[in-house]
N, C-alpha and C. Protein backbone atom coordinates (compact mmCIF):
# COMPACT_ATOMS: atom_id res chain seq x y z
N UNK A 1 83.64 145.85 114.30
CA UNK A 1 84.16 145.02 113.23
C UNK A 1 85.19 144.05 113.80
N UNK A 2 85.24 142.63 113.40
CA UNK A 2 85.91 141.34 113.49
C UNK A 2 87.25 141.43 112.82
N UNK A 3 87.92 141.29 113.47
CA UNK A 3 89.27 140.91 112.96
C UNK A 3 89.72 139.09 112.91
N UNK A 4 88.85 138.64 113.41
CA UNK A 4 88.69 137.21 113.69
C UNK A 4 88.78 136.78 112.06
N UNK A 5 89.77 135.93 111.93
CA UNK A 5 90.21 135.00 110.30
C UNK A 5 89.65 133.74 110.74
N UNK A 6 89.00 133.51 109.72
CA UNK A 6 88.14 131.85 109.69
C UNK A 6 89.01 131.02 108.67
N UNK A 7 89.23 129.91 109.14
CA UNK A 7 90.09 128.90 108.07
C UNK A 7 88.91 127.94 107.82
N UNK A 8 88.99 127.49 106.48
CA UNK A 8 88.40 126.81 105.63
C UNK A 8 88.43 125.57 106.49
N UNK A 9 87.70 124.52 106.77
CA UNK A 9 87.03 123.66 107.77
C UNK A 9 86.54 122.16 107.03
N UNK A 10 86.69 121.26 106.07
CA UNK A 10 85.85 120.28 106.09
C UNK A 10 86.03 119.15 106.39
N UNK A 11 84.67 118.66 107.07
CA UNK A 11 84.89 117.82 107.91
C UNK A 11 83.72 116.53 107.58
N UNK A 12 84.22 115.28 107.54
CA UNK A 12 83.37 114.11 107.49
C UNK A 12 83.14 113.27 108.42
N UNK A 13 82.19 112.92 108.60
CA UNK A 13 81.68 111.78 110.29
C UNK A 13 81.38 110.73 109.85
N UNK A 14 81.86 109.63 109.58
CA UNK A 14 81.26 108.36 109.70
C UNK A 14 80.93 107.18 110.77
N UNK A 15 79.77 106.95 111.20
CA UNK A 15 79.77 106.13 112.43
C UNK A 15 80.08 104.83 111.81
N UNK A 16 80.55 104.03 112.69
CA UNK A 16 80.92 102.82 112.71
C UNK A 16 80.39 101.82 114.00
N UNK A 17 80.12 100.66 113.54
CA UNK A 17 79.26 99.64 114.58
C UNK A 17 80.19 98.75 114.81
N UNK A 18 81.56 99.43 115.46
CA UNK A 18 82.77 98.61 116.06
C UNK A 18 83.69 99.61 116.99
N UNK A 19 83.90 99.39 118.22
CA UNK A 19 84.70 99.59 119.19
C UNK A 19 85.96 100.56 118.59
N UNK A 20 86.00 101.60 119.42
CA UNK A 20 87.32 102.43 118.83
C UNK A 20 88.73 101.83 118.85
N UNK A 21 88.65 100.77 119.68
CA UNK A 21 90.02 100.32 119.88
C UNK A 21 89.92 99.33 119.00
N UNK A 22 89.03 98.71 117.90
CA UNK A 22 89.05 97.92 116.79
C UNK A 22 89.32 99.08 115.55
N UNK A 23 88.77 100.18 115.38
CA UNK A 23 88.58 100.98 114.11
C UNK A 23 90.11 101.38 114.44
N UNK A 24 90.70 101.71 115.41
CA UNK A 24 92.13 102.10 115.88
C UNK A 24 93.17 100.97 115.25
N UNK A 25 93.11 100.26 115.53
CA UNK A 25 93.77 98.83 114.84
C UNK A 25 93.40 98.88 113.73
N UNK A 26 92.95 98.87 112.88
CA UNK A 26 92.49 99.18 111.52
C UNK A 26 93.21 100.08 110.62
N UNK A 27 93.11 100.95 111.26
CA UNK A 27 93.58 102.63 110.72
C UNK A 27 94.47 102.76 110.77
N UNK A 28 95.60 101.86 111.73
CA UNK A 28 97.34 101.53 112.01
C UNK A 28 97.18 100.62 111.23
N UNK A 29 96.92 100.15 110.51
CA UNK A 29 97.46 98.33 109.92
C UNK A 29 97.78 98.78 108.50
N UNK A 30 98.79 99.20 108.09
CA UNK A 30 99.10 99.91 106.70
C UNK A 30 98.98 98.84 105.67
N UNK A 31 99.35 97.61 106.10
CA UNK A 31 99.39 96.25 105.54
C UNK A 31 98.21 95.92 104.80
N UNK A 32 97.31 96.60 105.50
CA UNK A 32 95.46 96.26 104.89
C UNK A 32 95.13 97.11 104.30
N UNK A 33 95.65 98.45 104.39
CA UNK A 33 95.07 99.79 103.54
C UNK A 33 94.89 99.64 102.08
N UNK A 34 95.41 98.58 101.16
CA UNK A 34 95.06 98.16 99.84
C UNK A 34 93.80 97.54 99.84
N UNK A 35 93.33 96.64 100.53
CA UNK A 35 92.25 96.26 100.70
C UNK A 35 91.15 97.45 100.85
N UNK A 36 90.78 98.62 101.48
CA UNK A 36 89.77 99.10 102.09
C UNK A 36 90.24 100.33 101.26
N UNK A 37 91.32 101.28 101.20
CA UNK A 37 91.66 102.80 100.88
C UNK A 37 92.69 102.58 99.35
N UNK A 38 92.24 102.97 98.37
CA UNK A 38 92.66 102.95 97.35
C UNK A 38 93.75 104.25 97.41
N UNK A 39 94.09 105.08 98.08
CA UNK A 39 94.86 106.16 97.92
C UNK A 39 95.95 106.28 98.77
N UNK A 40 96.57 105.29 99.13
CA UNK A 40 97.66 104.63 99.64
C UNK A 40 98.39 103.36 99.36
N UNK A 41 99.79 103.92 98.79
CA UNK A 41 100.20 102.45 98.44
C UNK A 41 101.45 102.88 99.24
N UNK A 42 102.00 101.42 99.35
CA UNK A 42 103.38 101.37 100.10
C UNK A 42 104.19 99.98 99.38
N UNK A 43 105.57 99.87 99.59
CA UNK A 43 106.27 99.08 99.06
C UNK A 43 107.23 98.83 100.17
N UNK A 44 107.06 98.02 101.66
CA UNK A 44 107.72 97.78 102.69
C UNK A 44 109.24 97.30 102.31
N UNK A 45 110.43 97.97 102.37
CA UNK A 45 110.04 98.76 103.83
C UNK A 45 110.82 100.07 103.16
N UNK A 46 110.70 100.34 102.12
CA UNK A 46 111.10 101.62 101.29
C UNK A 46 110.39 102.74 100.58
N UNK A 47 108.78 102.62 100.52
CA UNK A 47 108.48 103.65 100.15
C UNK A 47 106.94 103.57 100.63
N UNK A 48 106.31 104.65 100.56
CA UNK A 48 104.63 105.25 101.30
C UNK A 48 104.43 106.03 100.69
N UNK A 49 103.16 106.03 99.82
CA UNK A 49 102.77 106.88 99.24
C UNK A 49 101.31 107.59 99.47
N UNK A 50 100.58 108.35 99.38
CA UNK A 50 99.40 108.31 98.94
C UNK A 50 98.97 109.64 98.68
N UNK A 51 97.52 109.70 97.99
CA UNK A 51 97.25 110.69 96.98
C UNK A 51 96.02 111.54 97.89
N UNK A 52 95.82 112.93 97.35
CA UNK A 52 94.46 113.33 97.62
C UNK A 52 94.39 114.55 96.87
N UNK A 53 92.93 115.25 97.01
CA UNK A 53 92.83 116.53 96.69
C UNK A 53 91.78 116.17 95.96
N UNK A 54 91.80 117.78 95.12
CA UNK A 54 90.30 117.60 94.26
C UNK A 54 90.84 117.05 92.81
N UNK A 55 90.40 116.24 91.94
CA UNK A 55 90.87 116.28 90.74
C UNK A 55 90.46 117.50 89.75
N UNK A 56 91.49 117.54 89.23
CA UNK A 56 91.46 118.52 87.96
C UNK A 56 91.76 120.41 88.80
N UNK A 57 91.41 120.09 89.78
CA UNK A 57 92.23 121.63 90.47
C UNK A 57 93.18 121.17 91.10
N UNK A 58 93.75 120.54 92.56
CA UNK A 58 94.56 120.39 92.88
C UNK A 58 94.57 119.18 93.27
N UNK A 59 96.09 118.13 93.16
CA UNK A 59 95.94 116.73 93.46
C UNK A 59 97.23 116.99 93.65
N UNK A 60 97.72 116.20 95.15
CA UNK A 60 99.22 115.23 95.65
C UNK A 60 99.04 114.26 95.61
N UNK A 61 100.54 114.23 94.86
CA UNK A 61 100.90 112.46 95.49
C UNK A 61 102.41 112.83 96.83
N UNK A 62 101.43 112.74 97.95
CA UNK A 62 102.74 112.42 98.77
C UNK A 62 103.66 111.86 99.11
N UNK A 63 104.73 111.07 99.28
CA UNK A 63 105.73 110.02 99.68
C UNK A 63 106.68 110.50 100.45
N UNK A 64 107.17 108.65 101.20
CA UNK A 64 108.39 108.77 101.77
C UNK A 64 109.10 107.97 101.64
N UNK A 65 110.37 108.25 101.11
CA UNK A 65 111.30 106.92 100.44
C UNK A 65 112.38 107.35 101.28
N UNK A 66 112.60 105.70 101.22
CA UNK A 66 114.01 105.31 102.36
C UNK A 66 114.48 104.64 101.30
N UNK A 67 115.80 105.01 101.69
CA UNK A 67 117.16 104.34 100.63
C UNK A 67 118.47 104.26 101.89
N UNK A 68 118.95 103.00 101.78
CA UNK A 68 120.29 102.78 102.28
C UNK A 68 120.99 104.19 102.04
N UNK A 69 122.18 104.55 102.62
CA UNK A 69 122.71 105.99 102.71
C UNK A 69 123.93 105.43 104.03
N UNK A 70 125.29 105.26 103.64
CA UNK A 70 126.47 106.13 104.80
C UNK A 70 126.45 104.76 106.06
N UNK A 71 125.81 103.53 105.61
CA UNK A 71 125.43 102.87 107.09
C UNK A 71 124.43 103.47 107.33
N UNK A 72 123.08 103.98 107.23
CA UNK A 72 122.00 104.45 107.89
C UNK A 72 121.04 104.11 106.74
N UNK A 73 120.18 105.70 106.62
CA UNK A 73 118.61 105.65 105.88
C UNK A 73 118.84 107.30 105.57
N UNK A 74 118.63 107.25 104.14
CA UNK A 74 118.25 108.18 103.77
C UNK A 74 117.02 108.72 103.55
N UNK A 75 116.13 109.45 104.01
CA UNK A 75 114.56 109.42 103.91
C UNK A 75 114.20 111.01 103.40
N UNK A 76 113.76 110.39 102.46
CA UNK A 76 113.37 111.58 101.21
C UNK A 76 111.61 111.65 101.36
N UNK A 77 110.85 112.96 102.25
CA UNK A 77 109.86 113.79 101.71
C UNK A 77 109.35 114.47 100.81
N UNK A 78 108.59 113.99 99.60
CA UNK A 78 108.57 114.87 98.62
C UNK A 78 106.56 114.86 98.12
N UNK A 79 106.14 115.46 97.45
CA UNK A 79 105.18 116.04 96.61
C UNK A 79 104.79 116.28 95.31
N UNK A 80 103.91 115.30 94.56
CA UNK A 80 103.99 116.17 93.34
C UNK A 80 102.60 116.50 93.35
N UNK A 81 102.31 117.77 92.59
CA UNK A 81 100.87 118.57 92.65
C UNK A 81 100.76 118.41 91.31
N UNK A 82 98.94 118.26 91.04
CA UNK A 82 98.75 118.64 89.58
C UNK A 82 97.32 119.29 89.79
N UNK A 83 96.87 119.60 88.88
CA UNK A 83 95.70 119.97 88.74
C UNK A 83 96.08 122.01 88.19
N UNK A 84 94.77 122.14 87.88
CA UNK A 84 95.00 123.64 87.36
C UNK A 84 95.05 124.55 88.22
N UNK A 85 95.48 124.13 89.89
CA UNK A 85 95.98 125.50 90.83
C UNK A 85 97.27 124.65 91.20
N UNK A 86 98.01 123.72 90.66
CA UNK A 86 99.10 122.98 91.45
C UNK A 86 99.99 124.17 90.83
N UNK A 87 100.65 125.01 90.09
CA UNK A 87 101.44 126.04 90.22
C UNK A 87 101.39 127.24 91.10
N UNK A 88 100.04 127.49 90.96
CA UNK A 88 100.37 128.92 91.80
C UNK A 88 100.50 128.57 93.28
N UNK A 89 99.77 127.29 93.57
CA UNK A 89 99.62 126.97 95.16
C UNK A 89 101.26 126.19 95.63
N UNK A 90 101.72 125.77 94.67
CA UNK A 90 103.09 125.64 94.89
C UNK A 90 104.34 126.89 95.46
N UNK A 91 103.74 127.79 94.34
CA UNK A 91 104.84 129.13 94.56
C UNK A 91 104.52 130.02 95.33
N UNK A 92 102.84 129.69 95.53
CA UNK A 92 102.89 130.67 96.68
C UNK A 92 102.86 129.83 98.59
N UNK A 93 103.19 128.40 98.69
CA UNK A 93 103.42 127.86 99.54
C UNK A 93 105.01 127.10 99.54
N UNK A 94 105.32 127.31 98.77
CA UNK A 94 106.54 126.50 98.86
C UNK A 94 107.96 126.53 99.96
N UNK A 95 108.26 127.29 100.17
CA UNK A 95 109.01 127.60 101.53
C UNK A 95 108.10 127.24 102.75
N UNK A 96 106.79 127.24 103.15
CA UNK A 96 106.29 126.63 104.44
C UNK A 96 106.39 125.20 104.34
N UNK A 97 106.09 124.65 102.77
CA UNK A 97 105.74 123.24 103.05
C UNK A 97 107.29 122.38 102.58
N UNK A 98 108.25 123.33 102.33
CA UNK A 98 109.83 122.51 102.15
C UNK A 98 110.34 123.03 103.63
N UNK A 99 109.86 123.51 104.58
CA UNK A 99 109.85 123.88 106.39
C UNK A 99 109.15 122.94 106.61
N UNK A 100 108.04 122.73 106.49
CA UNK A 100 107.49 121.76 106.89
C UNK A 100 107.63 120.09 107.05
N UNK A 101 108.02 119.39 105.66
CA UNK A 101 108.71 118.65 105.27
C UNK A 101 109.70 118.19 105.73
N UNK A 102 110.60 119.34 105.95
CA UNK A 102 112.25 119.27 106.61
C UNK A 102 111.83 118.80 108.02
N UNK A 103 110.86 120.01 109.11
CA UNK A 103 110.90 119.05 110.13
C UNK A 103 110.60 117.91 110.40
N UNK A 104 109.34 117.24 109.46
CA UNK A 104 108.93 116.09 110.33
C UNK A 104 110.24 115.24 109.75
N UNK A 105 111.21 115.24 109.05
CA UNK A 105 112.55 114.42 108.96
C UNK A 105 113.43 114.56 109.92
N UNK A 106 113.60 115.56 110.39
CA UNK A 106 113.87 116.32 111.52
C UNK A 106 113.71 115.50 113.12
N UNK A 107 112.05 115.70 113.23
CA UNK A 107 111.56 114.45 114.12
C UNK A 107 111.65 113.40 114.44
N UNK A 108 111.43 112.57 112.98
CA UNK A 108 111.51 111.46 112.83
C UNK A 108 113.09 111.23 113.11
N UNK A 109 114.68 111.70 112.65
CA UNK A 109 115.76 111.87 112.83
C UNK A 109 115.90 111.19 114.68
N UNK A 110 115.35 112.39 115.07
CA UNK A 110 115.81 112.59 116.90
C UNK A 110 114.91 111.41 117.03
N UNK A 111 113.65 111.15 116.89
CA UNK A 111 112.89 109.98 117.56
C UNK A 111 114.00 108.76 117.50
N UNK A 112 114.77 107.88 115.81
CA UNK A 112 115.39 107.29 116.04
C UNK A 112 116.54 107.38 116.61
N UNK A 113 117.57 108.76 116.10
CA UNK A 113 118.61 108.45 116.78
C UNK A 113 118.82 108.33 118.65
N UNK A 114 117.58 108.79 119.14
CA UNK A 114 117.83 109.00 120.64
C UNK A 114 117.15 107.76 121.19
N UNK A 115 116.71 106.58 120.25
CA UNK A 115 116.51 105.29 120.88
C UNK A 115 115.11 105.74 121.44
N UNK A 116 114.41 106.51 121.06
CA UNK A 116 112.94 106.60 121.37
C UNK A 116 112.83 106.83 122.89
């Protein structure tokens, strides 16, 4: 008997008839993502948003808002869930993904303050 845990996996392939270092440029250009990806909006140079999940069971809207703060940037990670598992999947994840959250501010923190 397996003790081996399988994590849930899905995965989509789309080929494309353009050079990776064009689809790469693309996929960085946040500026264009209104044009092509409806589930990202941004408001330069203070807020990023965008949505996913399944509707009607679970849906985020993710963001990251920057606000003036002290002489610096205050940068706020946050989440809102809906759908008819956005409670229980909240309470029963909520300490990994407010850990989670915290570091990549964390990251992002040391990346700027140490001049990259």
């Amino acid at each position: 008997m397996s003790n081996v845990q399988h994590h849930p996996v899905i995965t989509a392939v789309t080929d494309i008839a353009s050079p990776p270092a064009e689809v790469w440029r693309e996929l960085t250009d946040f500026t264009a993502y209104a044009q092509w990806h409806p589930a990202l909006h941004y408001e330069a140079p203070r807020r990023l948003v965008w949505e996913g999940g399944i509707p009607e069971v679970l849906m985020g809207q993710h963001s990251f808002v920057l606000e003036p703060y002290d002489g610096g940037t205050r940068f706020t990670e946050s989440e809102e869930f809906t759908g008819a598992a956005a409670v229980e999947t909240v309470e029963t994840a909520r300490s990994q993904m407010e850990e989670g959250y915290a570091s990549y501010g964390r990251a992002l923190k040391k990346r700027l303050e140490s001049g990259h």
